[in-house]
Protein backbone atom coordinates (compact mmCIF):
# COMPACT_ATOMS: atom_id res chain seq x y z
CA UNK A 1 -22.84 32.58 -16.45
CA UNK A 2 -21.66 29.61 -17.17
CA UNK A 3 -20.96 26.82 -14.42
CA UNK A 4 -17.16 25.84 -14.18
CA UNK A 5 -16.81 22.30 -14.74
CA UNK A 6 -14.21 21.70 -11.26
CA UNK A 7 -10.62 21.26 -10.27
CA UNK A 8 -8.46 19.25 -12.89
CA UNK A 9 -5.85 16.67 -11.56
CA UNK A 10 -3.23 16.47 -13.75
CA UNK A 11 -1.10 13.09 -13.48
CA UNK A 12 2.08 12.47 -15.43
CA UNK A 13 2.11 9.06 -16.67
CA UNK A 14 4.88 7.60 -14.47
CA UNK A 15 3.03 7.95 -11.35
CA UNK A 16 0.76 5.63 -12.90
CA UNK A 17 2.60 3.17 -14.55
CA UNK A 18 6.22 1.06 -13.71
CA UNK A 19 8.61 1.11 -16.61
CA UNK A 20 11.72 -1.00 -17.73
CA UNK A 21 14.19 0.15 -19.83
CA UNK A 22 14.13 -3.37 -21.51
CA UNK A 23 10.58 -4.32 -20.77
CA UNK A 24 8.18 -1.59 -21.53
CA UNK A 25 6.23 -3.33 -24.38
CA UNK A 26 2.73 -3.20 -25.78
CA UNK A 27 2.58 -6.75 -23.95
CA UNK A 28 3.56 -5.72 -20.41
CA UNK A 29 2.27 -2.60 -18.07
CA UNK A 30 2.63 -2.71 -14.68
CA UNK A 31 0.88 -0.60 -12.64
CA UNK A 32 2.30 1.23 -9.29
CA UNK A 33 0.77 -0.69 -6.45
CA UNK A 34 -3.16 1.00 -5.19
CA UNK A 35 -3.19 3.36 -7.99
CA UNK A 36 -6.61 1.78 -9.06
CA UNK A 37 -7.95 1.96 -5.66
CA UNK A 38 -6.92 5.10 -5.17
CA UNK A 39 -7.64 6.60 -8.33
CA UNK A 40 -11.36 5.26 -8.35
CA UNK A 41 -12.13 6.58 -4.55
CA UNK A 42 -11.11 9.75 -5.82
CA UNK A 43 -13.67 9.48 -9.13
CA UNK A 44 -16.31 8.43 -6.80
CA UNK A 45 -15.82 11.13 -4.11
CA UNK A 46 -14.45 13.87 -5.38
CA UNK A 47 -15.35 16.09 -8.90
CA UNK A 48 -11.44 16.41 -10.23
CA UNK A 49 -11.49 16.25 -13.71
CA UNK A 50 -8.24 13.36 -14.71
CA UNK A 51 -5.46 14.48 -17.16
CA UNK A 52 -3.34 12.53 -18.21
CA UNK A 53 0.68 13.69 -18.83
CA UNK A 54 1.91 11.61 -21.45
CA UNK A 55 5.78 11.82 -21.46
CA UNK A 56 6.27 11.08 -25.31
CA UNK A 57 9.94 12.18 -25.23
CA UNK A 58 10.69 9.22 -23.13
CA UNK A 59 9.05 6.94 -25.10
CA UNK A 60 10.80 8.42 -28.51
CA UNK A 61 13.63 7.59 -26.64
CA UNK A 62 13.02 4.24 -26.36
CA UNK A 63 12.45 4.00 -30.30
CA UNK A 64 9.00 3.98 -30.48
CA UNK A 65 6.92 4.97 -33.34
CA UNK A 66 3.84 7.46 -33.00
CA UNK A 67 1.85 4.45 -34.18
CA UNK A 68 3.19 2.20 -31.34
CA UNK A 69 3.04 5.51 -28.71
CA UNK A 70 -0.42 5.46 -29.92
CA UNK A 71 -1.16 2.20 -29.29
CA UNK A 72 0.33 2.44 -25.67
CA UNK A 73 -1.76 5.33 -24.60
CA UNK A 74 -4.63 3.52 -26.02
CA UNK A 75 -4.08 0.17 -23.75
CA UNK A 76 -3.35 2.14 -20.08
CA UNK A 77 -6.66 4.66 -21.39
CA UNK A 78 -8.54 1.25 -21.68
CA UNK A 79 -7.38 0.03 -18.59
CA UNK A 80 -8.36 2.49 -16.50
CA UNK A 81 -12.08 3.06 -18.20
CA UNK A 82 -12.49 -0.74 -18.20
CA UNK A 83 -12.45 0.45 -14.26
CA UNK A 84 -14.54 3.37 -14.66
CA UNK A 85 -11.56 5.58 -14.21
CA UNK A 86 -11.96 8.46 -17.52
CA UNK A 87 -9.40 10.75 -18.17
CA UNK A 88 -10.66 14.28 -19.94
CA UNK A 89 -10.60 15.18 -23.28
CA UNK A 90 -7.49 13.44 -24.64
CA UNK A 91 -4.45 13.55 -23.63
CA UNK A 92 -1.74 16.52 -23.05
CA UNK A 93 1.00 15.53 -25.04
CA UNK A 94 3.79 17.00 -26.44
CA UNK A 95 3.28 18.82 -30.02
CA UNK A 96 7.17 18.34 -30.65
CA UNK A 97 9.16 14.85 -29.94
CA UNK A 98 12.04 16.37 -31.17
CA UNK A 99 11.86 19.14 -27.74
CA UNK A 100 13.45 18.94 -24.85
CA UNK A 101 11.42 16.99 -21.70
CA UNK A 102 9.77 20.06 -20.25
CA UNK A 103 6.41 20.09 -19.04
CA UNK A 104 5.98 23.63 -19.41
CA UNK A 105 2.59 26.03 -21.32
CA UNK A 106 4.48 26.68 -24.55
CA UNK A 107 5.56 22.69 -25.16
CA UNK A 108 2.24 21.11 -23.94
CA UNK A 109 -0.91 21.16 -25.50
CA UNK A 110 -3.47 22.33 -22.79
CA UNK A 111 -6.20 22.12 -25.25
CA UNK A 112 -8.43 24.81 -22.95
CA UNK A 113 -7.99 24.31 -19.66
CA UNK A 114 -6.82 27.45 -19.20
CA UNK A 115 -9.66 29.26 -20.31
CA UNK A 116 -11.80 29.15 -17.47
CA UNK A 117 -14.35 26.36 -17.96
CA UNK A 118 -11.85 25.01 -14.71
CA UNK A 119 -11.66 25.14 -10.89
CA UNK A 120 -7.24 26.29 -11.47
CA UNK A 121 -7.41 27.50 -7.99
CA UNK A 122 -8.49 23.82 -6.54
CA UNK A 123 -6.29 22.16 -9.07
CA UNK A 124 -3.42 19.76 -8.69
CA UNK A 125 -0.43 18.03 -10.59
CA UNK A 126 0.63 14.53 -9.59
CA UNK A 127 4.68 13.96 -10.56
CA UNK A 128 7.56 12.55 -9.97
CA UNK A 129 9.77 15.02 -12.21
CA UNK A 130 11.01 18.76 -11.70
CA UNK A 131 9.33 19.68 -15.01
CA UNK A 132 6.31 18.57 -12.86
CA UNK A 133 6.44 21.18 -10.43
CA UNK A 134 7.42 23.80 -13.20
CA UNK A 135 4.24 23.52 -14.96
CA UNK A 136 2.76 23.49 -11.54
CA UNK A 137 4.49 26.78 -10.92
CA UNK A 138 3.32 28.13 -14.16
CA UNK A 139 -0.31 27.48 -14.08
CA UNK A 140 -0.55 28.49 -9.89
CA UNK A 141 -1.65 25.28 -9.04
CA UNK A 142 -0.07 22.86 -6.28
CA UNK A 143 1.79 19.61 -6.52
CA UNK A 144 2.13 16.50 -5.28
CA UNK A 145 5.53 14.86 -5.91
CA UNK A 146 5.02 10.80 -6.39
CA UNK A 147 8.39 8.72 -5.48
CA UNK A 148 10.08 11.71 -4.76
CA UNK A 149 13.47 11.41 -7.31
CA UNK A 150 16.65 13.95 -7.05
CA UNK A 151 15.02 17.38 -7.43
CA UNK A 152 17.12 19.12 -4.95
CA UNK A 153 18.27 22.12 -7.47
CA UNK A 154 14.00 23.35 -7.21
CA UNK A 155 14.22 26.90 -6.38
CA UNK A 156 12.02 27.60 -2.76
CA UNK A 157 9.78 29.29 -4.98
CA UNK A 158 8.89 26.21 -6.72
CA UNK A 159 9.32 23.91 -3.20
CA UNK A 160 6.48 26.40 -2.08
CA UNK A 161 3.73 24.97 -4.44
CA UNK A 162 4.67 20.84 -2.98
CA UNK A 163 1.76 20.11 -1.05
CA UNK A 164 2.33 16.46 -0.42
CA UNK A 165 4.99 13.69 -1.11
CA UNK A 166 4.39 9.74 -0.88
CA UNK A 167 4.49 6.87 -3.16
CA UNK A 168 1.26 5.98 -2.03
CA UNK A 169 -2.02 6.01 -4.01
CA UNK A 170 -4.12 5.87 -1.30
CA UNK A 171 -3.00 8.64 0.84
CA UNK A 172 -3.00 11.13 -2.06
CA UNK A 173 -6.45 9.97 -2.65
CA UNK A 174 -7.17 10.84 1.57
CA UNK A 175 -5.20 14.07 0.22
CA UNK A 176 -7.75 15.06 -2.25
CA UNK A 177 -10.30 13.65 -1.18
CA UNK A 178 -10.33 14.88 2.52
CA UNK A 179 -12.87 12.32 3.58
CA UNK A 180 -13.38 10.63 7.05
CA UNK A 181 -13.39 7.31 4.99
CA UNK A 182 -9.34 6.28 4.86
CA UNK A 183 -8.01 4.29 1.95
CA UNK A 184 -4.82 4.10 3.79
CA UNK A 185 -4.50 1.00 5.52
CA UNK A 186 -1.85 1.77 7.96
CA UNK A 187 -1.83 2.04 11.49
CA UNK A 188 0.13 3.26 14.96
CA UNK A 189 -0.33 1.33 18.20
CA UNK A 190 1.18 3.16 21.26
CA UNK A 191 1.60 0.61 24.20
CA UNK A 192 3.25 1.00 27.51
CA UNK A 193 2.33 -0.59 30.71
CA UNK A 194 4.50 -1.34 33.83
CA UNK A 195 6.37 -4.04 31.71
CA UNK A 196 6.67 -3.19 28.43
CA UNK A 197 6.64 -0.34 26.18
CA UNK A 198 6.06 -0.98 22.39
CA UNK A 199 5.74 1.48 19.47
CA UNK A 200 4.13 -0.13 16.82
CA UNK A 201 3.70 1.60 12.75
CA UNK A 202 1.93 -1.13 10.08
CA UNK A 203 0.77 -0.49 6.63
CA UNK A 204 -1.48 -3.48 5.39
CA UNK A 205 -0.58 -2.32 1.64
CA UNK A 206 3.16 -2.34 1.88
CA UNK A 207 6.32 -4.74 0.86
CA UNK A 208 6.83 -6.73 3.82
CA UNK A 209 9.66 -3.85 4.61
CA UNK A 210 10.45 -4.47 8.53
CA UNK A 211 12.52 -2.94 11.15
CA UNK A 212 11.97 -4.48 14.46
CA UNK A 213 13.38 -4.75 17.79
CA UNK A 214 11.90 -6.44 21.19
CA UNK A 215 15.48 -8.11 22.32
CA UNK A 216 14.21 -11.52 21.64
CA UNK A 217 16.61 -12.30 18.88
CA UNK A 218 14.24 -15.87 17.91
CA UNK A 219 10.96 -13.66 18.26
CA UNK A 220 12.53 -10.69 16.22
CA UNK A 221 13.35 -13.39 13.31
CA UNK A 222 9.56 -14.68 13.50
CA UNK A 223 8.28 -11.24 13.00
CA UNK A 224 10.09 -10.83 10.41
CA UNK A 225 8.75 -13.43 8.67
CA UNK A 226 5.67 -12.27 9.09
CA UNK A 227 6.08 -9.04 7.74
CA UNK A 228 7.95 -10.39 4.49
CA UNK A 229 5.46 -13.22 3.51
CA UNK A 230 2.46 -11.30 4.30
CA UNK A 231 3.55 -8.14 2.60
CA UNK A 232 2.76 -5.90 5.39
CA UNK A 233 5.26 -3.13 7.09
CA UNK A 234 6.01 -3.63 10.30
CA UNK A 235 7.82 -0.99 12.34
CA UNK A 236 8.31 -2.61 15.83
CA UNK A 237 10.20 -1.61 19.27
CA UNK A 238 9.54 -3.44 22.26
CA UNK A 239 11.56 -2.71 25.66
CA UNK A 240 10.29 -4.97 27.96
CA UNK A 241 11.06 -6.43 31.21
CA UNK A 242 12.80 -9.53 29.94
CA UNK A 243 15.01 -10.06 32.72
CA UNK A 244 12.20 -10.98 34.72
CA UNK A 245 10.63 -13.07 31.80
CA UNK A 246 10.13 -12.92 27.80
CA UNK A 247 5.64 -13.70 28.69
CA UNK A 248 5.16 -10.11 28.79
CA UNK A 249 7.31 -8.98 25.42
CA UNK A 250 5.93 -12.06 24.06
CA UNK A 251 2.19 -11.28 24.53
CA UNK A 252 1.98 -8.04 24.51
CA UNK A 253 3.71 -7.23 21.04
CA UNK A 254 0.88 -9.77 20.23
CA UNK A 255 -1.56 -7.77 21.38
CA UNK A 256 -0.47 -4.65 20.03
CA UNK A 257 0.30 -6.45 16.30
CA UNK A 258 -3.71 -7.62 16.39
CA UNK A 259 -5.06 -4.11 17.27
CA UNK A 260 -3.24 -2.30 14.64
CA UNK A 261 -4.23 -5.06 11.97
CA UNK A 262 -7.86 -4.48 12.82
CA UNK A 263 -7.48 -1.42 13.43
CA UNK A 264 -6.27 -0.62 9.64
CA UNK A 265 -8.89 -3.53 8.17
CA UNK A 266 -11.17 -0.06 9.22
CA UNK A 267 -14.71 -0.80 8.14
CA UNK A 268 -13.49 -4.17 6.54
CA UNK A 269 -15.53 -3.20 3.00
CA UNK A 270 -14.22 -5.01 0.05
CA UNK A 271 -12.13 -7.52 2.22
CA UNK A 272 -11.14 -11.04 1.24
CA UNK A 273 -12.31 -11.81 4.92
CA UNK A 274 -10.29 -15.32 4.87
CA UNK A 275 -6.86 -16.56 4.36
CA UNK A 276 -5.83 -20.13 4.14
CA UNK A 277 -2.16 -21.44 3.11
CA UNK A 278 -0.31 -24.69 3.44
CA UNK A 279 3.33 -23.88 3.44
CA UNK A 280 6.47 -26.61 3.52
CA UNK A 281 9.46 -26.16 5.10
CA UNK A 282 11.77 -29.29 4.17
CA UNK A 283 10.78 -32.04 6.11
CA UNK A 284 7.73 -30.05 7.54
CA UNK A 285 4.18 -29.03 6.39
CA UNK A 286 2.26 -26.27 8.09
CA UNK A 287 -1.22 -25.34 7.81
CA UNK A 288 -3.41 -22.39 8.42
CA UNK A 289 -6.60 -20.56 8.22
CA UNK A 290 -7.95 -17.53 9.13
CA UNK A 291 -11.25 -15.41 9.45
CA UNK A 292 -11.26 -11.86 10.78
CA UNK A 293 -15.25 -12.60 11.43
CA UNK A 294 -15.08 -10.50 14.71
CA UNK A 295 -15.20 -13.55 16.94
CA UNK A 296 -11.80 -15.24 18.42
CA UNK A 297 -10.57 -17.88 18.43
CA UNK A 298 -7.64 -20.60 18.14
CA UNK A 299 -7.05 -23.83 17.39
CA UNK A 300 -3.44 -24.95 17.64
CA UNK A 301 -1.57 -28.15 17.04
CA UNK A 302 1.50 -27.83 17.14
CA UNK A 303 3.44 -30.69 18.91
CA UNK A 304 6.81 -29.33 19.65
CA UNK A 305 8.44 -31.03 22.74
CA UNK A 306 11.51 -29.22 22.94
CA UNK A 307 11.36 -26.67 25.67
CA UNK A 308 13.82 -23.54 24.22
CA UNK A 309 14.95 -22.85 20.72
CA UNK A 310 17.80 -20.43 21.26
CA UNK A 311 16.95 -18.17 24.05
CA UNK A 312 12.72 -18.68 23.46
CA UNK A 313 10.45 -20.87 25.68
CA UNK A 314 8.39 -22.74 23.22
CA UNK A 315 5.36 -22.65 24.97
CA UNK A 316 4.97 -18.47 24.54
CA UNK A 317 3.86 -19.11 20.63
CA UNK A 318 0.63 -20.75 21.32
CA UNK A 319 0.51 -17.69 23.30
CA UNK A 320 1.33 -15.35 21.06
CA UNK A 321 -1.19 -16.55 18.50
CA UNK A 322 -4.21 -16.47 21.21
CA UNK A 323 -3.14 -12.94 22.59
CA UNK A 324 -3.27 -12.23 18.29
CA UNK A 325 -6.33 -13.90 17.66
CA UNK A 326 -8.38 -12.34 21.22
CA UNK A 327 -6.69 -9.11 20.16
CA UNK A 328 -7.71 -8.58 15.84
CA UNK A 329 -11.01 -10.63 16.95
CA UNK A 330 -10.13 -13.70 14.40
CA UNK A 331 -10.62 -16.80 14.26
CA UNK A 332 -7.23 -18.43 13.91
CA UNK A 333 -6.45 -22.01 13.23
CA UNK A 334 -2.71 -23.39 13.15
CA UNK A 335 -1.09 -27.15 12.68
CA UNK A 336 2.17 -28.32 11.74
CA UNK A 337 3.61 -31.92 10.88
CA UNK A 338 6.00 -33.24 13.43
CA UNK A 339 10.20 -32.52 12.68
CA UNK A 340 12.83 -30.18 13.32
CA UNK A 341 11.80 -28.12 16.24
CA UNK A 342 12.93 -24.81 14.29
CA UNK A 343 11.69 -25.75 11.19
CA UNK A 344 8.22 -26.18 12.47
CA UNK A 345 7.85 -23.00 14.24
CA UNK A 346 9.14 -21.15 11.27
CA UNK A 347 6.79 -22.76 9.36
CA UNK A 348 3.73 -21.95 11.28
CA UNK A 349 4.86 -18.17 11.34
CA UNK A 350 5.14 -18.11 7.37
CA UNK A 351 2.01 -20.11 7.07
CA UNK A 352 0.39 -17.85 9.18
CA UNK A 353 1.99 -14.51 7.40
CA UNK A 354 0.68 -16.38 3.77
CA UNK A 355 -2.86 -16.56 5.46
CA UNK A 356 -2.55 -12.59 6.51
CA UNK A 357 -1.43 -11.84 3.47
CA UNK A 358 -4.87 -13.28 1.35
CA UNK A 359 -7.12 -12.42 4.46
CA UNK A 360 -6.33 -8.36 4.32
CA UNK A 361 -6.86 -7.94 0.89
CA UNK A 362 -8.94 -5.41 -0.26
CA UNK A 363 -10.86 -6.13 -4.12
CA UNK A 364 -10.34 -2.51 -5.36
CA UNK A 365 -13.51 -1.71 -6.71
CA UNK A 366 -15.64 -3.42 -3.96
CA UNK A 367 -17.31 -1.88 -1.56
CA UNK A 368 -19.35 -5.05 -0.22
CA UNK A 369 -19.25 -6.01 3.50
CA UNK A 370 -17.90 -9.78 3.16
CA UNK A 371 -20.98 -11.34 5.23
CA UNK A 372 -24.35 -12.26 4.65
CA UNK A 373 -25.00 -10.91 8.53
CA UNK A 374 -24.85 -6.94 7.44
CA UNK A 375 -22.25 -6.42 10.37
CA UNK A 376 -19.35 -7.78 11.10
């Protein structure tokens, strides 16, 4: 009997690339963010078998020749082998430009893989399109809908086969893949003591997309900047006991922003380790470093004299950056020029946010521990 080859993934080609209508050129692919990371944890821990979708009737659209489609879908196949990432056979395209956009059996070219040399019943389809979900439908497989568009006229028959929706790489490679070993960087601190209570969401590999809330209006503003220059998603509430004094709010977010940042750095494989940045602010220059070597510590010079800035005792940010630095086990070290009061603590916040931001990231296809110690 012959041995079936395994479960196909089947992934239309806008969940893999980011297309302008004026842009999209032989000279310029962008990539949506962790699909390489993704992508290659599932080639190295899974057997799926990668198809790629390639929607031609978009590109004929666009006025491109079959020479210059050809060209296109040689560059993003490149790409991706250049990082060990194969897709099988060649690619399903359409046999038609001239039909309508339908991913469906009769207008694709499934060049046998319905015949049984594959694993249908383990098989998936990665789209962000109805058509998606149609061919889905039609060969009994499931989908997973990427950047979930206006689909709401699917039939609950169809809605039935939607296993999973994100626009995230990573967890549709913790999807497949089912493994212990997370891709996902992202992390949920729960915190709640007799004087605060913080709920906490981050996600090391997002857009610096915020929403927080302790009731310190300054501190709120600082967090933000952290989240915006570093990248990463913060989802913050704090309701502490601030009418008795802002120390707690103050150090215990802290403590609760370091945990879930070393908590997502997981097994810290592949990480840049260390961030450094010096960062002006008009009349001010701020610099910072930072290792997450397991060991922490601070250095902080920061010479502000004035005792508030709004509503916020100066003295609780050398505090918050210890209660950081004990708490994500990194060694932490911040100094700013002497000027405006405001300016200079803003400037150590997005100095420090600019060192996050090189410190947590991951080199996709690395799966070295970044010391010569083997632990860390």
């Amino acid at each position: 009997m012959k041995k079936n080859k395994g479960p196909l993934l089947f992934i239309e080609c806008d969940s893999l690339i980011s297309k302008s209508k004026s842009q999209l050129d032989l000279g310029w692919i962008e990539f949506h963010p962790s699909v390489f990371r993704g992508l290659s944890s599932i080639v190295d821990r899974s057997n799926f078998n990668l198809v790629l979708i390639l929607c031609c009737d978009f590109l004929n659209q666009k006025g491109f020749s079959e020479d210059k489609i050809a060209k296109l879908t040689d560059k993003i196949l490149n790409t991706f082998a250049n990082e060990k990432i194969h897709f099988e056979k060649d690619l399903i395209d359409y046999n038609d430009h001239t039909l309508c956009s339908k991913f469906t059996l009769n207008n694709l070219k499934l060049k046998g893989y319905t015949n049984g040399d594959y694993d249908l019943e383990n098989s998936f389809i990665v789209g962000n399109k109805k058509d998606n979900i149609v061919l889905a439908n039609e060969l009994n497989i499931k989908s997973i809908i990427y950047k979930e568009k206006a689909i709401s006229d699917i039939s609950d028959l169809l809605f039935s086969n939607i296993c999973l929706k994100t626009d995230d790489w990573c967890e549709i490679s913790n999807f497949l893949v089912n493994s212990e070993l997370k891709v996902s960087r992202k992390a949920k601190v729960l915190r709640e003591t007799k004087e605060t209570k913080i709920e906490l969401e981050i996600n090391l590999d997002g857009t610096g997309q915020s929403n927080i809330n302790t009731n310190i209006k300054f501190f709120d503003h600082m967090l933000e900047q952290i989240s915006r220059h570093s990248d990463i998603d913060i989802d913050l509430k704090c309701d502490g006991d601030i009418d008795v004094d802002e120390h707690h709010s103050v150090e215990d977010v802290a403590i609760a922003l370091g945990s879930a940042i070393s908590q997502a750095l997981g097994d810290k494989k592949g990480l840049s380790r260390y961030g450094y940045n010096n960062l002006a602010m008009d009349e001010v220059l701020a610099q910072g470093a930072i290792d997450f070597s397991n060991r922490p510590y601070l250095v902080y010079d920061v010479p502000i004299t004035r005792e508030y800035i709004g509503s916020f005792p100066t003295e609780m940010f050398e505090h918050f950056f210890k209660s950081f630095s004990d708490s994500s086990k990194a060694t932490l070290h911040l100094q700013v020029s002497v000027g405006n009061s405001h300016h200079m603590i803003e400037a150590v916040y997005k100095c420090f946010a600019k060192c996050l931001k090189q410190a947590v990231y991951v080199y996709p296809f690395s799966n070295k521990l970044p010391t010569t110690k083997g632990v860390l």
